[in-house]
Protein backbone atom coordinates (compact mmCIF):
# COMPACT_ATOMS: atom_id res chain seq x y z
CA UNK A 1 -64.40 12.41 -23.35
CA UNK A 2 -68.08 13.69 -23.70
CA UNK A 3 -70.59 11.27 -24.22
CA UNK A 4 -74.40 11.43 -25.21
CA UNK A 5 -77.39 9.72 -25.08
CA UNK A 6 -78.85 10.22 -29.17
CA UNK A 7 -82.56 11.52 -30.01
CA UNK A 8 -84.00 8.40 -32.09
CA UNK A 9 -86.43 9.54 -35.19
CA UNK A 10 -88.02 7.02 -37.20
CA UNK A 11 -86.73 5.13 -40.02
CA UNK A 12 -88.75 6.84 -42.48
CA UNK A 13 -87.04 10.13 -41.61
CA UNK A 14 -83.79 8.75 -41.94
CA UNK A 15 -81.97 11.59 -40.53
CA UNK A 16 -78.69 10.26 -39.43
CA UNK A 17 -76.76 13.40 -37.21
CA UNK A 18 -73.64 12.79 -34.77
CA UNK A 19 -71.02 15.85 -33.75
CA UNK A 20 -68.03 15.27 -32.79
CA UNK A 21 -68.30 11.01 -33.09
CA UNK A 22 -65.17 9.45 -31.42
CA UNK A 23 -64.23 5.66 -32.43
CA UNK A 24 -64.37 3.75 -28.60
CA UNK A 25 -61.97 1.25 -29.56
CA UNK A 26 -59.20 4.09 -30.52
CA UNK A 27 -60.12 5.84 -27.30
CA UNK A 28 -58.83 2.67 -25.58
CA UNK A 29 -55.86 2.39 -27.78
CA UNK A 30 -54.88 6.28 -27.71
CA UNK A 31 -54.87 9.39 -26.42
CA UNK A 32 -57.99 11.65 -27.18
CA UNK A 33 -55.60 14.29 -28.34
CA UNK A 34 -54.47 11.86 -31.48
CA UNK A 35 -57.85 11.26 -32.57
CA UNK A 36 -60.04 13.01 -34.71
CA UNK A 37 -64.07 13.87 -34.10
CA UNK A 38 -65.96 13.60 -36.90
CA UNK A 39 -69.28 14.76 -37.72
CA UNK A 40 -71.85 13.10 -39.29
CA UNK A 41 -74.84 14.22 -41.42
CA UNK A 42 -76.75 12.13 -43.08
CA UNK A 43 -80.19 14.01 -44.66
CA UNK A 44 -83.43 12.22 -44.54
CA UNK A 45 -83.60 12.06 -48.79
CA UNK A 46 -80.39 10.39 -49.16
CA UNK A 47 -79.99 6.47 -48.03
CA UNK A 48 -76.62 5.88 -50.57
CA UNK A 49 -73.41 7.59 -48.62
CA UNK A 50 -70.07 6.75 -50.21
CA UNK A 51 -66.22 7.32 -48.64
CA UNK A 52 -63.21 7.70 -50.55
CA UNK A 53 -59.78 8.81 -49.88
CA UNK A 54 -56.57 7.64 -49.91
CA UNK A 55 -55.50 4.41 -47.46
CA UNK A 56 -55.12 4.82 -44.12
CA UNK A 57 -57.35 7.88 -44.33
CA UNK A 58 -59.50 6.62 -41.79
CA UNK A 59 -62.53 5.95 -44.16
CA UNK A 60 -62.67 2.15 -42.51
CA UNK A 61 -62.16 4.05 -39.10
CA UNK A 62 -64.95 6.27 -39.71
CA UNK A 63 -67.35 3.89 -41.10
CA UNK A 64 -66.77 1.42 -38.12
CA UNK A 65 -67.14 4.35 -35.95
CA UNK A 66 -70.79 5.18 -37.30
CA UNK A 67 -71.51 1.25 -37.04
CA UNK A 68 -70.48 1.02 -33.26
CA UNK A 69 -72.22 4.24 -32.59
CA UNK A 70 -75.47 3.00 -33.60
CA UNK A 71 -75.58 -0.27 -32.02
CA UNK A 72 -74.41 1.32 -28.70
CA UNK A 73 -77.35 3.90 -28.89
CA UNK A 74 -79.96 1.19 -29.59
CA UNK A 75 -78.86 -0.76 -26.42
CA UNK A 76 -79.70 2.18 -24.64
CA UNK A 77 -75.93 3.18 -23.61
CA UNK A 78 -74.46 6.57 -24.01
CA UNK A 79 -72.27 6.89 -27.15
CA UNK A 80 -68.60 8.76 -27.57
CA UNK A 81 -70.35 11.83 -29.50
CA UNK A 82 -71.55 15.55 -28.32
CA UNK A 83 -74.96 14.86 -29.37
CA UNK A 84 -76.42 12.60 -32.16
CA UNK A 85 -80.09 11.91 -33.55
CA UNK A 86 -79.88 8.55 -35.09
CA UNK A 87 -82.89 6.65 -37.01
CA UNK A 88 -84.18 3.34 -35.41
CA UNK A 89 -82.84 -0.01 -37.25
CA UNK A 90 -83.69 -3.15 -37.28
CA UNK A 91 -80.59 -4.40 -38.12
CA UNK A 92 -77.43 -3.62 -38.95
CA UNK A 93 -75.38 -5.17 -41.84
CA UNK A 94 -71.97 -5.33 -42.67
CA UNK A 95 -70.05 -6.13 -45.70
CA UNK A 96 -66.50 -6.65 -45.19
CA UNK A 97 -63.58 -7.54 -47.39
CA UNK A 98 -62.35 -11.38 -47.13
CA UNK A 99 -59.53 -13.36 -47.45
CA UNK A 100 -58.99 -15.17 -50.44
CA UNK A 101 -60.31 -19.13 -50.00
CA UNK A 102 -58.98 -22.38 -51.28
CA UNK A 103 -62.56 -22.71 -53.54
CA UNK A 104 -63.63 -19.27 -55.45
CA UNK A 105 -61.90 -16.37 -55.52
CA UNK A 106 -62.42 -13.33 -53.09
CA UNK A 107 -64.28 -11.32 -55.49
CA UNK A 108 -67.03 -14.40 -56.02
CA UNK A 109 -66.75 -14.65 -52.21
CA UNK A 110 -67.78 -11.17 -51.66
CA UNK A 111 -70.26 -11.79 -54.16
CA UNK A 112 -72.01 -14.54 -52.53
CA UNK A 113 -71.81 -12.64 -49.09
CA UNK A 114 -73.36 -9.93 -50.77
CA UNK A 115 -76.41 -11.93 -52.03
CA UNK A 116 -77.32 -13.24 -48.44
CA UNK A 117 -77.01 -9.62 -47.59
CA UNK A 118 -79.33 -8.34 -50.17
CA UNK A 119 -81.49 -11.16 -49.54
CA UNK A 120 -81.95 -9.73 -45.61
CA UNK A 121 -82.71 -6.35 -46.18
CA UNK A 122 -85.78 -4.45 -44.50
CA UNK A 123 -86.94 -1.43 -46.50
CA UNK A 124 -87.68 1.65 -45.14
CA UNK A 125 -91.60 2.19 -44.70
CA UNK A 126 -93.98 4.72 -43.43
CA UNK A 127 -96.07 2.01 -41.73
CA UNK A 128 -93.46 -0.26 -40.64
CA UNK A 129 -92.04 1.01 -37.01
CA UNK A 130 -89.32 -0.98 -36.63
CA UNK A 131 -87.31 0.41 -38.61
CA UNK A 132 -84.79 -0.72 -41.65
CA UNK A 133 -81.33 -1.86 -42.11
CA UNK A 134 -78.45 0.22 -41.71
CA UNK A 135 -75.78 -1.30 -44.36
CA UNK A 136 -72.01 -0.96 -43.63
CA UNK A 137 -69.55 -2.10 -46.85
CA UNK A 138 -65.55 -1.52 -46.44
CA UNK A 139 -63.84 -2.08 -49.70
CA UNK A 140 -66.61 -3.91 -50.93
CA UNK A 141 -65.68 -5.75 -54.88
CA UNK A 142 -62.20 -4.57 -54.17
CA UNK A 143 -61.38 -8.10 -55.28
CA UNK A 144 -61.22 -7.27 -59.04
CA UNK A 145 -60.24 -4.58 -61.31
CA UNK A 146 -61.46 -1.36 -60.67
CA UNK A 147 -63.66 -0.77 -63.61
CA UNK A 148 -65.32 -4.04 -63.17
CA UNK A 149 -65.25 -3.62 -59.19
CA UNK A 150 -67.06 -0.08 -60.01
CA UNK A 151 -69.63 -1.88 -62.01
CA UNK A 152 -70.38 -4.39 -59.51
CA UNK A 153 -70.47 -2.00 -56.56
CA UNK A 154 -73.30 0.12 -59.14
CA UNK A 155 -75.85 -2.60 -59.77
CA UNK A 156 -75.73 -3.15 -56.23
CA UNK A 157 -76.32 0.16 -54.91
CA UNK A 158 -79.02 0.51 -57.08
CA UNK A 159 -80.57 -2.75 -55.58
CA UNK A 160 -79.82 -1.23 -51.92
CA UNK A 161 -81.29 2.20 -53.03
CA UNK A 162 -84.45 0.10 -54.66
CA UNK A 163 -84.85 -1.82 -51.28
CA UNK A 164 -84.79 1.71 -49.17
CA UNK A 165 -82.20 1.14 -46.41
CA UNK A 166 -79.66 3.07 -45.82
CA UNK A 167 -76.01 2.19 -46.73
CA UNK A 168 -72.48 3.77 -46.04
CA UNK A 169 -69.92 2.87 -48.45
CA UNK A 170 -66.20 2.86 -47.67
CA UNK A 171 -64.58 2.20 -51.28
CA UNK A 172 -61.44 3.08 -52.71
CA UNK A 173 -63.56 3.32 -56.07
CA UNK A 174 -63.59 7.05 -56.63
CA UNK A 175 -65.73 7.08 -59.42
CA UNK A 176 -68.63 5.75 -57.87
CA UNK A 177 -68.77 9.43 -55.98
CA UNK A 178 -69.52 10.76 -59.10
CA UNK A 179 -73.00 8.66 -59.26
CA UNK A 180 -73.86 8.91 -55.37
CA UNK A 181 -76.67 11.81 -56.91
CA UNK A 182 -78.02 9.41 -59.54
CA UNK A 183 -78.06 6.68 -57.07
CA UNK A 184 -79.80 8.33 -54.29
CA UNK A 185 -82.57 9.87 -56.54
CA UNK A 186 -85.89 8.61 -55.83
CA UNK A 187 -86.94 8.24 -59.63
CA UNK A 188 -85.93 4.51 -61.02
């Protein structure tokens, strides 16, 4: 397994690049020869990336991958990848889907969540050098129907994309990938 210590850039640049990422905890689990490296390239306009495919595509895989990546890096440890450049964060944020609770339902659970989420956000800055908030969401408003789940997941990427950090998005609502240009574009 080849491992890497990453080139950090500033937040502001938001260039997010990792060849040939492997997932640590699969490594553990399997052989490298039944895992797949992926690469990553994230451009420095963009802060809205979105996943789809079908289940057990790996998309959750993938997006945990990028998550432990990062955090690894800023401890100062060597991550599973060939090489990587990776922005500085201040934090890193995940939104993961719950179980369903005795009191509201999953999808005002995830809700909720989501609001102390939004609430925490730092925003990418050119004067602010400690970076901004990378934001990881699995099958975020999953919890509904997918029309209304689709709506939902909208209005809030346009609040993370207003707030400048930078979010991955691991959804089995395909036609959000349809709006990932309109969401990403720096005019309101």
């Amino acid at each position: 397994v080849r491992m890497c210590t990453p080139v950090f850039v500033s937040s502001e640049n938001g260039t997010m690049q990792l060849h040939k990422l492997l997932n640590p905890v699969l490594l553990r689990k399997l052989s490298v020869t039944h895992i797949t490296a992926n690469d990553v390239c994230f451009p420095e306009d963009a802060s809205i990336f979105l996943i789809t495919g079908p289940n057990s595509g790996g998309k959750s895989v993938y997006l945990r991958s990028v998550g432990i990546a990062v955090l690894t890096a800023q401890l100062g440890l060597p991550i599973t990848a060939y090489d990587a450049v990776l922005p500085l964060y201040d934090a890193v944020c995940c939104h993961l889907p719950t179980e369903d609770t005795e009191t509201d339902s999953r999808l005002v659970e995830e809700c909720k969540s989501m609001k102390k989420i939004l609430d925490s956000l730092t925003p990418r800055t050119a004067t602010d050098a400690t970076g901004c908030t990378l934001l990881l969401m699995d099958e975020s408003f999953s919890g509904t129907g997918s029309a209304e789940g689709a709506i939902i997941a909208e209005e809030v990427l346009k609040t993370i994309r207003s707030r400048r950090v930078c979010c991955i998005y691991s959804t089995h609502l395909h036609e959000l990938a349809s709006r990932v240009p309109d969401l990403n574009s720096r005019t309101p």
